[in-house]
Protein backbone atom coordinates (compact mmCIF):
# COMPACT_ATOMS: atom_id res chain seq x y z
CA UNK A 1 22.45 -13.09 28.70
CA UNK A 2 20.36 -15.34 26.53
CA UNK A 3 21.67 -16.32 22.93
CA UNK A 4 19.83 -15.29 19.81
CA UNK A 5 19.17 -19.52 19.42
CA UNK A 6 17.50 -19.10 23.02
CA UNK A 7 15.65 -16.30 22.00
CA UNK A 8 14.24 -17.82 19.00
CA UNK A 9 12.48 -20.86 21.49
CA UNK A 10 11.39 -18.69 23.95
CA UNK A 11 9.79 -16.55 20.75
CA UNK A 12 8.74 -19.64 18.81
CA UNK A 13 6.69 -20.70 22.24
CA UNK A 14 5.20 -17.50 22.94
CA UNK A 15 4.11 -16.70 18.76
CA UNK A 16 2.27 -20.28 19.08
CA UNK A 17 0.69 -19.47 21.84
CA UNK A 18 -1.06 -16.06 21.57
CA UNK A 19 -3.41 -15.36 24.12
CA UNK A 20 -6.82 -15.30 21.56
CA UNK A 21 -10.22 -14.06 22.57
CA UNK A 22 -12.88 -16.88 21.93
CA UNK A 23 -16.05 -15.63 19.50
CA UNK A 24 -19.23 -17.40 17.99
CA UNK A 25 -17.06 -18.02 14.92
CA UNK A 26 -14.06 -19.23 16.67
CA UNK A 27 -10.55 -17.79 18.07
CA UNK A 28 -9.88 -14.53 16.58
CA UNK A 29 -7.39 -13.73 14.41
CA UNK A 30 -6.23 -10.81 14.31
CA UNK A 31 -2.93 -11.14 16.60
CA UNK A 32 -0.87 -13.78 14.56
CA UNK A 33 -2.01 -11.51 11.67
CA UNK A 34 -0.80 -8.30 13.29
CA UNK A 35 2.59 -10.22 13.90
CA UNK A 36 2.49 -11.25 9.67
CA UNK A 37 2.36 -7.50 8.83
CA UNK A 38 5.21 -6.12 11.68
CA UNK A 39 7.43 -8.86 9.77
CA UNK A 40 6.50 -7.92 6.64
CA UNK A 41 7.83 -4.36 7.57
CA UNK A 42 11.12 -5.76 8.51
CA UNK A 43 11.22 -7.96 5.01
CA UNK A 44 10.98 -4.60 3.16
CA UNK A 45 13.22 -2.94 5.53
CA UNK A 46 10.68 -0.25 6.32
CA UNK A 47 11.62 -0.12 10.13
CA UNK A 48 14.78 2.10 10.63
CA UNK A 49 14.26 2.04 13.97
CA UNK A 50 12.68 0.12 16.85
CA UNK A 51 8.96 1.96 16.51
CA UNK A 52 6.03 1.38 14.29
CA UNK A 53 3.77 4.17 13.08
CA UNK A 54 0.15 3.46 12.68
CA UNK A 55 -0.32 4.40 8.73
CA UNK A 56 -2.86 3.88 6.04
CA UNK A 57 -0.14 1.75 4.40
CA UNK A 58 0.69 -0.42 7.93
CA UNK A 59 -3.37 -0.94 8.25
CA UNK A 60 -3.99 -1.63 4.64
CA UNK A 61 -1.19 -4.47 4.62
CA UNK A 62 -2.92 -5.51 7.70
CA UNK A 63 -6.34 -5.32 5.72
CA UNK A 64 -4.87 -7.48 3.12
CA UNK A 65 -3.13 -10.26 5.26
CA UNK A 66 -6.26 -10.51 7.02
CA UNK A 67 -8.26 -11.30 3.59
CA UNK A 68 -5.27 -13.56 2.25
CA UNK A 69 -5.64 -15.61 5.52
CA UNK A 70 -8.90 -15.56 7.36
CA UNK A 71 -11.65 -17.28 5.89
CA UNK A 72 -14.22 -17.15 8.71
CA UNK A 73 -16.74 -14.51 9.18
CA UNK A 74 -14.50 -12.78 11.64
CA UNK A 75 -13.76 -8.50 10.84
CA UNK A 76 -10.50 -6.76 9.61
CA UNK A 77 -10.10 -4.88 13.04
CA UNK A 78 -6.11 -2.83 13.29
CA UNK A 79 -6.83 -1.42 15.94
CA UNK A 80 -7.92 -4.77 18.24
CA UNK A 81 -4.41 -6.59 18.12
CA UNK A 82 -2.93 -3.40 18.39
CA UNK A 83 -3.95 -2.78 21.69
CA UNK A 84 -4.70 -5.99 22.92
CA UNK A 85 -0.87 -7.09 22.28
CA UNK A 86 0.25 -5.44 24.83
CA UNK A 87 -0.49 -8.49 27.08
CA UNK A 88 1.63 -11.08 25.21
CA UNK A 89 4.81 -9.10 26.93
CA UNK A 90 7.02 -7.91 23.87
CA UNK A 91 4.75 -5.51 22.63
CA UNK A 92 4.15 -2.40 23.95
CA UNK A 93 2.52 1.01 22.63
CA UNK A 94 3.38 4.32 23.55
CA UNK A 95 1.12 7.47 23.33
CA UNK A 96 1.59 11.03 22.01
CA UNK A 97 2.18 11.94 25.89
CA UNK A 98 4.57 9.34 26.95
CA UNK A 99 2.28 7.18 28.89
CA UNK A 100 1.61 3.38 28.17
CA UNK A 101 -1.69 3.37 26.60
CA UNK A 102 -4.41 2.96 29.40
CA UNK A 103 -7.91 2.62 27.92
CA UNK A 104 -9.12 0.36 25.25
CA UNK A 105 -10.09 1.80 21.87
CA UNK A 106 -11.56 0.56 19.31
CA UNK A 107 -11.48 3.36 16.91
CA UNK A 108 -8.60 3.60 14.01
CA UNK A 109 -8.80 7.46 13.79
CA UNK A 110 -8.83 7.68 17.89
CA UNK A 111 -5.96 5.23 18.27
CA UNK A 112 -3.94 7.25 15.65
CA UNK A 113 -4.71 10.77 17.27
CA UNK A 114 -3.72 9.09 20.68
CA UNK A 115 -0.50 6.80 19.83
CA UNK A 116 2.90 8.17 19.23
CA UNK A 117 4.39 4.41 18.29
CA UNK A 118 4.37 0.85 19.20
CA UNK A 119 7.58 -1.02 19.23
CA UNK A 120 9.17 -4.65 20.83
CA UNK A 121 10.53 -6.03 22.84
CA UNK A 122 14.79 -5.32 22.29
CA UNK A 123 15.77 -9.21 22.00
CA UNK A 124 12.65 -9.40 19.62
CA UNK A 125 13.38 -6.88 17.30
CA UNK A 126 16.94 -7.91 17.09
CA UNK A 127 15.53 -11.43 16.12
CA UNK A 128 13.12 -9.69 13.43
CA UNK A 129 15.59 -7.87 11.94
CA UNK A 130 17.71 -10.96 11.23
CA UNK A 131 16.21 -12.65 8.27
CA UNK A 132 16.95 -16.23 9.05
CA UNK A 133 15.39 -16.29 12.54
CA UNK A 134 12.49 -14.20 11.03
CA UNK A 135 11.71 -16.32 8.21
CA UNK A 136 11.14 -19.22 11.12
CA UNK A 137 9.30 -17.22 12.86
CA UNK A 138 6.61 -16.39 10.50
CA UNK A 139 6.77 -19.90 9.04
CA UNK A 140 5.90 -21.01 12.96
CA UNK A 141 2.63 -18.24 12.54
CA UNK A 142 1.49 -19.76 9.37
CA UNK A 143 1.82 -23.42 10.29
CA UNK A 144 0.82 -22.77 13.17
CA UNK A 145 -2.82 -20.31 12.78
CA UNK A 146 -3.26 -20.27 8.82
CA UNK A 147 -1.91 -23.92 7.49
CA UNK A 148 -4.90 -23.99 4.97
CA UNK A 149 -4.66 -20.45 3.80
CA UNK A 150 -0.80 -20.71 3.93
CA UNK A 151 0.16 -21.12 0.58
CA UNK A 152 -2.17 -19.26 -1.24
CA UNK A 153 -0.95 -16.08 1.48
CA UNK A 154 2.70 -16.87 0.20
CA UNK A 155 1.65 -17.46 -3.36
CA UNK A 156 -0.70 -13.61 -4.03
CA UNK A 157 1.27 -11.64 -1.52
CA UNK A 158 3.07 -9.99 -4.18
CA UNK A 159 1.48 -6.39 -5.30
CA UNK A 160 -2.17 -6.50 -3.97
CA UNK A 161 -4.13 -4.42 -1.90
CA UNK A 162 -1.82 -1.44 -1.41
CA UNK A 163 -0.46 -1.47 -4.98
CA UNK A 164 -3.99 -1.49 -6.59
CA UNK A 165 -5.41 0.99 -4.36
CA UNK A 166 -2.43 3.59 -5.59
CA UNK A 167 -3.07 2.99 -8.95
CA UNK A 168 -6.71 3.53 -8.88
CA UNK A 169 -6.75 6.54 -6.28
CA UNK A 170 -4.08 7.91 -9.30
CA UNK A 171 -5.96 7.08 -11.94
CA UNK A 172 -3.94 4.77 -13.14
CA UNK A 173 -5.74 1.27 -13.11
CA UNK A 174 -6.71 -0.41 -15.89
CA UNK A 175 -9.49 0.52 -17.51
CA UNK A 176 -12.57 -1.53 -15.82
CA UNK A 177 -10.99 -2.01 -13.08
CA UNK A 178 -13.02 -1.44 -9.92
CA UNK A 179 -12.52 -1.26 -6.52
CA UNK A 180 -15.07 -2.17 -3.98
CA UNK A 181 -15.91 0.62 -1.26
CA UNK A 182 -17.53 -0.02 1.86
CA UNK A 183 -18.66 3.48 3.16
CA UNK A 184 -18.94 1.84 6.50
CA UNK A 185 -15.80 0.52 6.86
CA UNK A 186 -13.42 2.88 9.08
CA UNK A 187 -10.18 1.71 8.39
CA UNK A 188 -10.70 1.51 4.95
CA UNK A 189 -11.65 5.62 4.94
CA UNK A 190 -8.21 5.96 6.89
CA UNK A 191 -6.36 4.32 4.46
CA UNK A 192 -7.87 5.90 1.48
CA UNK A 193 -7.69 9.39 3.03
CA UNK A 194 -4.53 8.86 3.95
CA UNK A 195 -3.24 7.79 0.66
CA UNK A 196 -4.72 10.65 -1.01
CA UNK A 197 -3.41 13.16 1.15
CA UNK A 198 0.04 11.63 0.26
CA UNK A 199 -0.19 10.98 -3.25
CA UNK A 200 -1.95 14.48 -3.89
CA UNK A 201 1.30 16.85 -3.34
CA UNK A 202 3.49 14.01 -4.91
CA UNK A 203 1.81 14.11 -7.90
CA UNK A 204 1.99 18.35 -7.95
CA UNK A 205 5.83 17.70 -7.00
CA UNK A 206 4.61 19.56 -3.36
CA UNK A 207 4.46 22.36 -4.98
CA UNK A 208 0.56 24.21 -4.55
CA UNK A 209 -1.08 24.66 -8.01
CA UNK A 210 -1.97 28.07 -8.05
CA UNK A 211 0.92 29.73 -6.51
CA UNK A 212 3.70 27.83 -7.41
CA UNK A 213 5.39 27.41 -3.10
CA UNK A 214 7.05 24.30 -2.86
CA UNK A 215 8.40 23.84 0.98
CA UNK A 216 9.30 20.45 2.05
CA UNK A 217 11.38 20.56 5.56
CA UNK A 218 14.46 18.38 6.74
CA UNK A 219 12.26 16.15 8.26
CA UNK A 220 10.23 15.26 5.07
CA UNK A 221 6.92 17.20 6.20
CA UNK A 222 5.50 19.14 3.14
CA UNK A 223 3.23 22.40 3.58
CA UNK A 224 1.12 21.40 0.55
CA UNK A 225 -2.10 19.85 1.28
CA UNK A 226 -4.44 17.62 -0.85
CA UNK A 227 -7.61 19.66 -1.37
CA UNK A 228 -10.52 17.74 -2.06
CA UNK A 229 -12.63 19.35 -5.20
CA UNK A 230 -15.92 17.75 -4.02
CA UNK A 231 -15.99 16.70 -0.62
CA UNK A 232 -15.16 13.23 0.04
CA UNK A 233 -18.50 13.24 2.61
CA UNK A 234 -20.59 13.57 -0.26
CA UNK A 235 -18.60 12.45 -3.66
CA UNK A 236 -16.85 9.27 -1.82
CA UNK A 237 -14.16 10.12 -4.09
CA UNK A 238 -10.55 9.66 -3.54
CA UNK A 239 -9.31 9.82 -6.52
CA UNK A 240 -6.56 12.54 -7.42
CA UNK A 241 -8.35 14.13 -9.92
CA UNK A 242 -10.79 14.73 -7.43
CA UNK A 243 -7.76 16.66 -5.57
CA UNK A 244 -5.56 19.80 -5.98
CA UNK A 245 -2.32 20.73 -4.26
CA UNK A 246 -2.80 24.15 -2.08
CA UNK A 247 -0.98 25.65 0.24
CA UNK A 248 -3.08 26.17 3.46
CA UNK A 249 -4.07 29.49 2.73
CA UNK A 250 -5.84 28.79 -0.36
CA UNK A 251 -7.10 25.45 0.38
CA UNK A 252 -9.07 27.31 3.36
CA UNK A 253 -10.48 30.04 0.67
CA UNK A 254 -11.09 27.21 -1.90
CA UNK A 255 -13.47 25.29 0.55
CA UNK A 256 -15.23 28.54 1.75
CA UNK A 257 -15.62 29.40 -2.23
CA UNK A 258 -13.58 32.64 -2.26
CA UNK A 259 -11.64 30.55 -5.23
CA UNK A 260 -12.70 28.30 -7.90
CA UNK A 261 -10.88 27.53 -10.93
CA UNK A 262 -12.73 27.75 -14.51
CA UNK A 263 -13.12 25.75 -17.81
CA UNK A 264 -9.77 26.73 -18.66
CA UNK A 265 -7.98 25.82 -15.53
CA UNK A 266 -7.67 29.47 -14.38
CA UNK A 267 -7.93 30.79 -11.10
CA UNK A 268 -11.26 32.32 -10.67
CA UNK A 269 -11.94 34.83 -7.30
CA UNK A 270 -14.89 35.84 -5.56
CA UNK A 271 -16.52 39.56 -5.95
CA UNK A 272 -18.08 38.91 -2.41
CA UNK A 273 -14.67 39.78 -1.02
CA UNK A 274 -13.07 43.18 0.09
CA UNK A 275 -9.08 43.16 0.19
CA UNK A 276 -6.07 45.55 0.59
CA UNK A 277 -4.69 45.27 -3.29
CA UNK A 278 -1.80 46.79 -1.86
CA UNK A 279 -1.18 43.56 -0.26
CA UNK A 280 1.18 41.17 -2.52
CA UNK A 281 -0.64 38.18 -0.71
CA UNK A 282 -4.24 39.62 -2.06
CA UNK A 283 -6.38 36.90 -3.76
CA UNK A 284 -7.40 38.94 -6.60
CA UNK A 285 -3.63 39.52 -7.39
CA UNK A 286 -4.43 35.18 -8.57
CA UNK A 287 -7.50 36.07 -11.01
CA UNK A 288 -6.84 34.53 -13.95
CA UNK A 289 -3.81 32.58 -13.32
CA UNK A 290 -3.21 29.23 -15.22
CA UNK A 291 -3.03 26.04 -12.85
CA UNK A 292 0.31 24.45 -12.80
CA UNK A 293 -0.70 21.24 -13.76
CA UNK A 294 0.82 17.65 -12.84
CA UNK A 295 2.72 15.52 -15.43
CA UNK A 296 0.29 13.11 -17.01
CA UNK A 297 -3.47 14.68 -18.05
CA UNK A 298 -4.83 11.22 -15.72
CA UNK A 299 -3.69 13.38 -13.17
CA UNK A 300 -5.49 16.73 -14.01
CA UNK A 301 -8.68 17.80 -11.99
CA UNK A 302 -11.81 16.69 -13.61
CA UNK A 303 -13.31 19.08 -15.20
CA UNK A 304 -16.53 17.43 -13.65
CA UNK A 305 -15.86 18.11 -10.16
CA UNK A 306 -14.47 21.47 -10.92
CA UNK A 307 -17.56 22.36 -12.34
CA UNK A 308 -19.55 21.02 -9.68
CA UNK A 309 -17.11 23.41 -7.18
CA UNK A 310 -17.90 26.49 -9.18
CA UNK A 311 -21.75 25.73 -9.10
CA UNK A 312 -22.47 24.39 -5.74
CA UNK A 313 -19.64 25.74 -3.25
CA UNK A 314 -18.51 29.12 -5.46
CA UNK A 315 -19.40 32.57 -4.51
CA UNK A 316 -19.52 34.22 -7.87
């Protein structure tokens, strides 16, 4: 059985020589990157266990490692070193139906539909979760790929990308701050969509805004989701005042416009709809009820978008 200081050479050999696919604007990047933001994960003890989740907050510290290191014209890709990894020989993904992952993908939102986890080799993540012979290790990456970029990585890693993003998706940034949005950019919509559907409920304390069920199992899953007020297709808007906490239920009948909510943040219901009153579960039994509203007004629905909901998707 090899020793952990045998381990570390074999490890230091293999991180220095990633197998790299050759472009018109030199080696790409994106594995030694990939490797900065698994051991970043162990740094902040996020890994409890020997498999890694794809998640807007894993591919927007990716996102932001990437633009701390790489200073040619090559693209923030997650989803390329994710797959291609698999080749170096202590990485390996596993899918949603137990297989090793067969096909290549390029797509963020296809790779997470299809992948269950990725996760190491065993003598690798028992070196990554030891700080000394990690802290080598990613010292070896940076010499190694990123010695020009190096120390200004080192030097602006703290906060960035992930912080700033949660403070301007909750309204809290400061005021002219502005972050850029590229439309086009895939991963980007994952991580923003992502991040809104998490920070939506927490906000409402998972507990839906009109009819005050809070359910939040064993496992940590809530049944609150973040409703959109305009849709993000056409407002680009992930914001969490552009967001309320339903229950499924009503965030179905809010889209279709069989609920709004009024000037007054009261529950407004459709005449185009015939129900059984006897029913407790009946929407018109919620006519007129007062939102229950976040702590902090930054955090309210604007009254903007709510307006625009009762115009354009409302059937009054």
């Amino acid at each position: 059985m090899k020793t952990d200081s045998s381990n570390l050479k074999i490890y230091l050999k293999k991180f220095t020589k990633l197998r790299q696919g050759v472009t018109k604007y030199g080696r790409a990047p994106h594995k030694p990157v990939l490797l900065l933001t698994f051991i970043e994960l162990f740094e902040k003890v996020e890994l409890s266990e020997n498999k890694v989740y794809i998640s807007p907050e894993l591919v927007a510290r990716f996102k932001e490692t990437f633009a701390l290191l790489v200073r040619t014209a090559h693209t923030s890709d997650f989803s390329l070193p994710f797959y291609h990894m698999a080749t170096e020989g202590f990485w390996h993904v596993r899918t949603k139906l137990g297989s090793p992952l067969q096909v290549h993908i390029k797509s963020i939102h296809t790779l997470s539909e299809i992948v269950d986890f990725g996760y190491f080799a065993e003598d690798l993540y028992f070196l990554l979760l030891n700080s000394a012979s990690r802290d080598i290790l990613k010292t070896a990456i940076l010499d190694h790929y990123f010695p020009d970029t190096k120390t200004e990585y080192l030097k602006t890693k703290q906060g960035g990308y992930i912080q700033n993003l949660q403070s301007y998706l909750l309204n809290e940034g400061p005021a002219g701050y502005t972050l850029a949005i590229n439309e086009t950019d895939e991963e980007e919509q994952f991580i923003r969509g992502g991040m809104f559907k998490k920070l939506v409920p927490q906000v409402y304390n998972h507990t839906c805004c009109i009819t005050g069920m809070r359910l939040v199992s064993n496992h940590g899953f809530s049944m609150i989701d973040a409703c959109h007020i305009v849709p993000f297709s056409l407002s680009k808007d992930d914001k969490i005042n552009n967001g309320l906490a339903l229950c499924p239920n009503l965030h179905r009948a809010f889209d279709r416009g069989l609920i709004s909510v009024d000037g007054n943040l009261k529950v407004l219901v459709s005449n185009a709809i015939a129900e059984d009153l006897s029913n407790s579960y009946a929407l018109l039994h919620l006519r007129g009820k007062p939102l229950t509203l976040p702590f902090g007004e930054k955090h309210y629905p604007n009254p903007s978008n709510l307006a625009w909901h009762r115009q354009h998707v409302f059937k009054n």
